[in-house]
Structures are given as structure tokens and as C-alpha cells.
N, C-alpha and C. Protein backbone atom coordinates (compact mmCIF):
# COMPACT_ATOMS: atom_id res chain seq x y z
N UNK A 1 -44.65 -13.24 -111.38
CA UNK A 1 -45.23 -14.49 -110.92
C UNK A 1 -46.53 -14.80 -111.66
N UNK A 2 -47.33 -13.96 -112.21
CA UNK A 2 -48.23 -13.84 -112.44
C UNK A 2 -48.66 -14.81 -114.27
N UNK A 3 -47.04 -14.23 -114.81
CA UNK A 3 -46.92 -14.50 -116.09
C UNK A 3 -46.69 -16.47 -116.02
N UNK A 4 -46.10 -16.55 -114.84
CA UNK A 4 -44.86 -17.56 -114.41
C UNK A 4 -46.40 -18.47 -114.16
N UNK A 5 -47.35 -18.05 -113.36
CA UNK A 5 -48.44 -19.16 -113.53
C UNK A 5 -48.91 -19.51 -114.54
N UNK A 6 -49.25 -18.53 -115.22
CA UNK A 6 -50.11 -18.75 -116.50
C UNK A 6 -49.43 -19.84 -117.29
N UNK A 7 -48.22 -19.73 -117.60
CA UNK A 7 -47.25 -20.53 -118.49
C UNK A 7 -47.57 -21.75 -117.57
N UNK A 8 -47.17 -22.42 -116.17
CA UNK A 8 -47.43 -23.10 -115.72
C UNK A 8 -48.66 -23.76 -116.61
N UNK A 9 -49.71 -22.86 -115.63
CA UNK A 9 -51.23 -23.78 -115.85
C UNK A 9 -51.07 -24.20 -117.63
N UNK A 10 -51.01 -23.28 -118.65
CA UNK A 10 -51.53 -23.42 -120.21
C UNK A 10 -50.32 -24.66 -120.59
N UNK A 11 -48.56 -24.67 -120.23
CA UNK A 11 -48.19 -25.33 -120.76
C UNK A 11 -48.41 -27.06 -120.07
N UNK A 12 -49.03 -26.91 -119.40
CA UNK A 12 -49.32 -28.37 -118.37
C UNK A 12 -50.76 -28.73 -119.34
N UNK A 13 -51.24 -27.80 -120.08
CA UNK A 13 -52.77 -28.15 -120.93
C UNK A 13 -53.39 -27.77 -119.87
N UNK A 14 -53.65 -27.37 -119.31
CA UNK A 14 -54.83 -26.21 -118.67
C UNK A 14 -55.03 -25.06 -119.67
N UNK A 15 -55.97 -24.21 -118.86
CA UNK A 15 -56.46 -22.95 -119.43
C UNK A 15 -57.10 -21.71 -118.16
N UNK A 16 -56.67 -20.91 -117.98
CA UNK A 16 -57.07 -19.85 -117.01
C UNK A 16 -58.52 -19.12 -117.50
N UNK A 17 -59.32 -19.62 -116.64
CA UNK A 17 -60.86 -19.22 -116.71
C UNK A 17 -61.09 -17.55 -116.76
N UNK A 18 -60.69 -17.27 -115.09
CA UNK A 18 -61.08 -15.98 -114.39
C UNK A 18 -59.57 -15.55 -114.04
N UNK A 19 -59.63 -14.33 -113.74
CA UNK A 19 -58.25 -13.84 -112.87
C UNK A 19 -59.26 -12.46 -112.26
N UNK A 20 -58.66 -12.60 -110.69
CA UNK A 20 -59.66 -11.26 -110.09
C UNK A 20 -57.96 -10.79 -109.71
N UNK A 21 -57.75 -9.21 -109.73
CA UNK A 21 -56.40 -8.62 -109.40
C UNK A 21 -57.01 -8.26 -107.53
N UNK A 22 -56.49 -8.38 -106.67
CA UNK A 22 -56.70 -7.60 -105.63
C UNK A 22 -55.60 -6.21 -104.85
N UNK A 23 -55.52 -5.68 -105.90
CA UNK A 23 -54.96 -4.79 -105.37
C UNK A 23 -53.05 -5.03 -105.88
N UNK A 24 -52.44 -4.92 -105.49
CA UNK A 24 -51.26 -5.54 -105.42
C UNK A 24 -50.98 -6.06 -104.86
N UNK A 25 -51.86 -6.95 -104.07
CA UNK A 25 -51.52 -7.79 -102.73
C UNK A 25 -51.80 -9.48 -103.25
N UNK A 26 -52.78 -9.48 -103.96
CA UNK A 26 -52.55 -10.73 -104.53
C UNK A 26 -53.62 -10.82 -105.43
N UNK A 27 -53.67 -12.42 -106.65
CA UNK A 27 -54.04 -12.10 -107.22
C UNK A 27 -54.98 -13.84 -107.18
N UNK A 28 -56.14 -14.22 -108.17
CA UNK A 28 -57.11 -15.52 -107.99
C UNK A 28 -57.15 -15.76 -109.53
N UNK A 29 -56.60 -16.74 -109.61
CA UNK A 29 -56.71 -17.48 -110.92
C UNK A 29 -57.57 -18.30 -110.66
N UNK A 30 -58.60 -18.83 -111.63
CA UNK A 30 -59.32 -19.54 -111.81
C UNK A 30 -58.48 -20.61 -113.15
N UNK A 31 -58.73 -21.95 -113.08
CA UNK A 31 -58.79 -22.64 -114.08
C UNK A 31 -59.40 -23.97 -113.87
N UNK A 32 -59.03 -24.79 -115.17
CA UNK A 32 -59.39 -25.70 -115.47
C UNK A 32 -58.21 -26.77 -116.34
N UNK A 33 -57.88 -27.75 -116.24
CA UNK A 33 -57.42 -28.68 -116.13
C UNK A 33 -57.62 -30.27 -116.57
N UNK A 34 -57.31 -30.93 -117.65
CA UNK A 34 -57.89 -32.70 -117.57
C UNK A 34 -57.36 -33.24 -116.54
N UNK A 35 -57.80 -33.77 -115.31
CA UNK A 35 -57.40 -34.38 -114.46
C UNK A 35 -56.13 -35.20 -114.54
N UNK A 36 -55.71 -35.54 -115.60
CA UNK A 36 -54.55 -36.72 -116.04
C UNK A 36 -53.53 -35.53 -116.15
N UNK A 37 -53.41 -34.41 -116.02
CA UNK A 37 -53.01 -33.33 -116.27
C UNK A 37 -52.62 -32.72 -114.85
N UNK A 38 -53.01 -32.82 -114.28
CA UNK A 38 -52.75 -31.96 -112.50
C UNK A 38 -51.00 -32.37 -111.67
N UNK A 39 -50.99 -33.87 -111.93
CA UNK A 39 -49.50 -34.03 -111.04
C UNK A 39 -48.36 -32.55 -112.24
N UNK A 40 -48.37 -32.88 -113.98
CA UNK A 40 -48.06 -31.77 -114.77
C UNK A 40 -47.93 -30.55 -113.84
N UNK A 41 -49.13 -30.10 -113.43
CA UNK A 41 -49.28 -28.58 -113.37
C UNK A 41 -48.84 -28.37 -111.48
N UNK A 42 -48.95 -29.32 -111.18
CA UNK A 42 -48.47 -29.54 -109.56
C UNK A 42 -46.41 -29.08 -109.71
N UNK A 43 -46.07 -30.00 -110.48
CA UNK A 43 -44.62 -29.99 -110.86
C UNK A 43 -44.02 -28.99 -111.17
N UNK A 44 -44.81 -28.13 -112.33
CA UNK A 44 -44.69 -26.51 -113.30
C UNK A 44 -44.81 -25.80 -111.78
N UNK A 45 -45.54 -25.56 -111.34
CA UNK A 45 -45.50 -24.88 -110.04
C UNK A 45 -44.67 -24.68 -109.35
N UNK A 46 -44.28 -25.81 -109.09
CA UNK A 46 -42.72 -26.08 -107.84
C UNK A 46 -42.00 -25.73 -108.64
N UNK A 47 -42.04 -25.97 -109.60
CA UNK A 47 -40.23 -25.51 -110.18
C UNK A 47 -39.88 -23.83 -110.43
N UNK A 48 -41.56 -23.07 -110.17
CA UNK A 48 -41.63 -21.60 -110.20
C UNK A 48 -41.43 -21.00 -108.84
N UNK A 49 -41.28 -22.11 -108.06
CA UNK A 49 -41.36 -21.58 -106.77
C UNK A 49 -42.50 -21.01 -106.21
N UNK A 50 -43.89 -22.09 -106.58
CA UNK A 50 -44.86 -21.57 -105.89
C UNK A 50 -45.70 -22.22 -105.17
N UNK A 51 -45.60 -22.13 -104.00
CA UNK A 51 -45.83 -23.77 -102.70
C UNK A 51 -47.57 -23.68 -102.43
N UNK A 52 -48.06 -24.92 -103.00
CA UNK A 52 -49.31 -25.49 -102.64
C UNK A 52 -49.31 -25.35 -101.41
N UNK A 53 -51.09 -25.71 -101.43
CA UNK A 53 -50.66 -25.82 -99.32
C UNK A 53 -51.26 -27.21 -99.14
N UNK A 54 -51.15 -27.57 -98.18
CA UNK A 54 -51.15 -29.53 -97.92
C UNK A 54 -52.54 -29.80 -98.33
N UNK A 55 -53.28 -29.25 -98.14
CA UNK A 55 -54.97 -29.49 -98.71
C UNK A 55 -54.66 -29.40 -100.57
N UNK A 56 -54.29 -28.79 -101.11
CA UNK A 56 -54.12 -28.92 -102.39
C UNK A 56 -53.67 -29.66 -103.02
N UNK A 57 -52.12 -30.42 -102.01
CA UNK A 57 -51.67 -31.05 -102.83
C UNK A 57 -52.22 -32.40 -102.59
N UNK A 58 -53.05 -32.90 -101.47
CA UNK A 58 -53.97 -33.75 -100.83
C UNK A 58 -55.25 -34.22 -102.08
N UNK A 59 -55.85 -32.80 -102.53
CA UNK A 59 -56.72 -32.88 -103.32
C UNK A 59 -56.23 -33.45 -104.75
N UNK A 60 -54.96 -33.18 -105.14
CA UNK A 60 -54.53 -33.43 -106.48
C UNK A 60 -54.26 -34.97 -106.39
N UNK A 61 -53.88 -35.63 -105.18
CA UNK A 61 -52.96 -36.77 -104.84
C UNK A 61 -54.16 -38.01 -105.02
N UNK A 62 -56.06 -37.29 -104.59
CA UNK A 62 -57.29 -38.48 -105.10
C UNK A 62 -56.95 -38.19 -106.13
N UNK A 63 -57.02 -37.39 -107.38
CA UNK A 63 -57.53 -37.29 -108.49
C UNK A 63 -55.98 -38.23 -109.26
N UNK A 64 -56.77 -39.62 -109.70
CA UNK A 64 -56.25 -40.65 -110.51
C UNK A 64 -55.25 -39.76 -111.52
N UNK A 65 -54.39 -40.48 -112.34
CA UNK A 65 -53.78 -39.79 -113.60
C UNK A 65 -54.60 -40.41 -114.75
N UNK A 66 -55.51 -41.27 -114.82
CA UNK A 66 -56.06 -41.41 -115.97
C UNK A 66 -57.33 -41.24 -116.61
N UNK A 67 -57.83 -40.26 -115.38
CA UNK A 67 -59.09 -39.94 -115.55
C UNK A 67 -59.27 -38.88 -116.61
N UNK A 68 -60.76 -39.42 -117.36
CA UNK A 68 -61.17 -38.49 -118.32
C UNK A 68 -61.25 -36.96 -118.37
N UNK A 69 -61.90 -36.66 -116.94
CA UNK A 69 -62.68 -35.44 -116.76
C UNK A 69 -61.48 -34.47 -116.58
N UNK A 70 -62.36 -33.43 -116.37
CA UNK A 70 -61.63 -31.89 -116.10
C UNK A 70 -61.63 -31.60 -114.40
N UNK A 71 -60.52 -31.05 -113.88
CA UNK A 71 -59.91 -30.60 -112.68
C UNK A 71 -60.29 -28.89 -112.63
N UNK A 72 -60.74 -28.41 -111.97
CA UNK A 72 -61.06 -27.41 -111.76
C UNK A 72 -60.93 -27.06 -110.01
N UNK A 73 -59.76 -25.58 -110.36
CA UNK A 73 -59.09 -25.13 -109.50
C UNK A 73 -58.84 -23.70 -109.02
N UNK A 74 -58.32 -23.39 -108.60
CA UNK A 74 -58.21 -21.56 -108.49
C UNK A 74 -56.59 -21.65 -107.55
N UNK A 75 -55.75 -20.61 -108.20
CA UNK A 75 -54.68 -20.51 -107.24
C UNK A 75 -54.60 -19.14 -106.89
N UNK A 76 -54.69 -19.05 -105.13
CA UNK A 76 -54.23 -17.91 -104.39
C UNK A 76 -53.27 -17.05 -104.39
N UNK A 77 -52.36 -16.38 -105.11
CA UNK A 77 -51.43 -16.17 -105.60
C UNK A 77 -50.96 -14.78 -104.15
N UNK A 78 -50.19 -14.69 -102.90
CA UNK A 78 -50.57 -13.39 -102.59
C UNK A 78 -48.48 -12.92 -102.37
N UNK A 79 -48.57 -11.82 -103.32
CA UNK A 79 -46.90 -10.90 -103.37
C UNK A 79 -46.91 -10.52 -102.07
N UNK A 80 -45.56 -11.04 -102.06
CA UNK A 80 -44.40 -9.91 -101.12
C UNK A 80 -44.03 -9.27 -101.08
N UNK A 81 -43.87 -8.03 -101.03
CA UNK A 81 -43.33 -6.93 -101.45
C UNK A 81 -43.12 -5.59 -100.07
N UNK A 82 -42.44 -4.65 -100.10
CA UNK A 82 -42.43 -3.56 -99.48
C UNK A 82 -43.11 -2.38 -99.98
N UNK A 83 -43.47 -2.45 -101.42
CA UNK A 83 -44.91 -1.03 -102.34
C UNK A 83 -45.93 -1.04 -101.75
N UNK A 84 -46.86 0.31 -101.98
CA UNK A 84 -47.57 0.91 -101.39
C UNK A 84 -48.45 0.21 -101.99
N UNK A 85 -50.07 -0.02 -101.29
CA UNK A 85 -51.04 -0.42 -102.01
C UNK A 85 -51.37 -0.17 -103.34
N UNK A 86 -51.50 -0.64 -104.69
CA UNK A 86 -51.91 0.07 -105.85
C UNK A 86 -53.14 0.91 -105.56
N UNK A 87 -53.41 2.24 -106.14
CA UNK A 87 -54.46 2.72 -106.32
C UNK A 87 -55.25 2.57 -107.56
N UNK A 88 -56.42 2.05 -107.59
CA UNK A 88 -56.74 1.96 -109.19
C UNK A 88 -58.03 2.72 -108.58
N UNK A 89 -58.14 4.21 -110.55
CA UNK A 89 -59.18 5.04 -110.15
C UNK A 89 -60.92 3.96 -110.89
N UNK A 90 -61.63 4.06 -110.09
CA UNK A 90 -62.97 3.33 -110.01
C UNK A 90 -63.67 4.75 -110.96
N UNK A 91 -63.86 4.28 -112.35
CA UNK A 91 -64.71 5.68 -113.20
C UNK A 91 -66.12 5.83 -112.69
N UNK A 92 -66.73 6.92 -112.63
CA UNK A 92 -68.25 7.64 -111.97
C UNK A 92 -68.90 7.08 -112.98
N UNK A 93 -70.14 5.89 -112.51
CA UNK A 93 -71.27 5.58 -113.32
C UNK A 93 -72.50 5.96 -113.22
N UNK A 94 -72.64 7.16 -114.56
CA UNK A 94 -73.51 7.60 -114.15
C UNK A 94 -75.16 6.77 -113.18
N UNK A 95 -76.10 7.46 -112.79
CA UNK A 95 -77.49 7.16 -112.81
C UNK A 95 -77.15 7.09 -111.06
């Protein structure tokens, strides 16, 4: 899913800012977007099977299609799964 956004956001002309991993439980994309660009990346989404929630798609629905500026967004991304929490080892810094 993870790959499945990215392609989303970049082939809609976005670009993924930040990504924070949380664990294997889910994951926070950050991006950015030309506003004339968002119904695009609204569409790429759904067709990945990955459901906005009514405030999002609310927020995309002001933003005009012919506006100049940049859309800036973050998607909540959180897996389903039955696996055990990932463990990731945190290295000793020193001081």
C-alpha cells in the first residue's frame, strides 16, 4: 500500500515530503500537491482502494481546480493485518 500511495500522490504531480513509519501499524505521508491537481490524486486513491474520510474529501471539494497554489496534505495510512508488532532495534547514543 505504501508503494501504491506514492505512485498515487507522484503520478497525480504531487511529491511526498515526509513519511514517519509507526511501527507496522501504520504509516504518515506528508505531501504536497498543485491544487488543480487534488480531484487527480483524490481519484488515484480510490482506485487503490484507499478511502478518504468525509473531512478530506470536504477539504479537497473548496479547493477550486484552477487554482495556482500548492495543496498540502498528509495521508494516515493505518494496515490490517494479523503480525506481530515490528521490532526495530533503537542503536545506544553515546553521551
Amino acid at each position: 500500500m505504501i508503494a501504491r500511495a506514492r505512485t498515487a500522490t507522484t503520478d497525480s504531480g504531487g511529491w511526498i515530503l515526509d513519511a514517519k513509519l509507526f511501527s507496522n501499524v501504520s504509516i504518515n505521508l506528508s505531501f504536497e500537491i498543485p491544487a488543480n491537481r487534488i480531484g487527480s490524486l483524490r481519484d488515484a486513491l480510490a482506485l487503490i482502494d484507499l478511502h478518504l474520510t468525509t473531512s478530506s474529501l470536504e477539504s479537497i471539494a473548496q479547493h477550486r481546480s484552477d487554482e495556482q497554489s500548492d495543496f498540502a496534505g498528509s495521508l494516515q495510512i493505518t494496515f490490517i493485518h494479523n503480525e506481530p508488532d515490528l521490532r526495530i532495534q533503537v542503536p545506544a547514543i553515546p553521551g
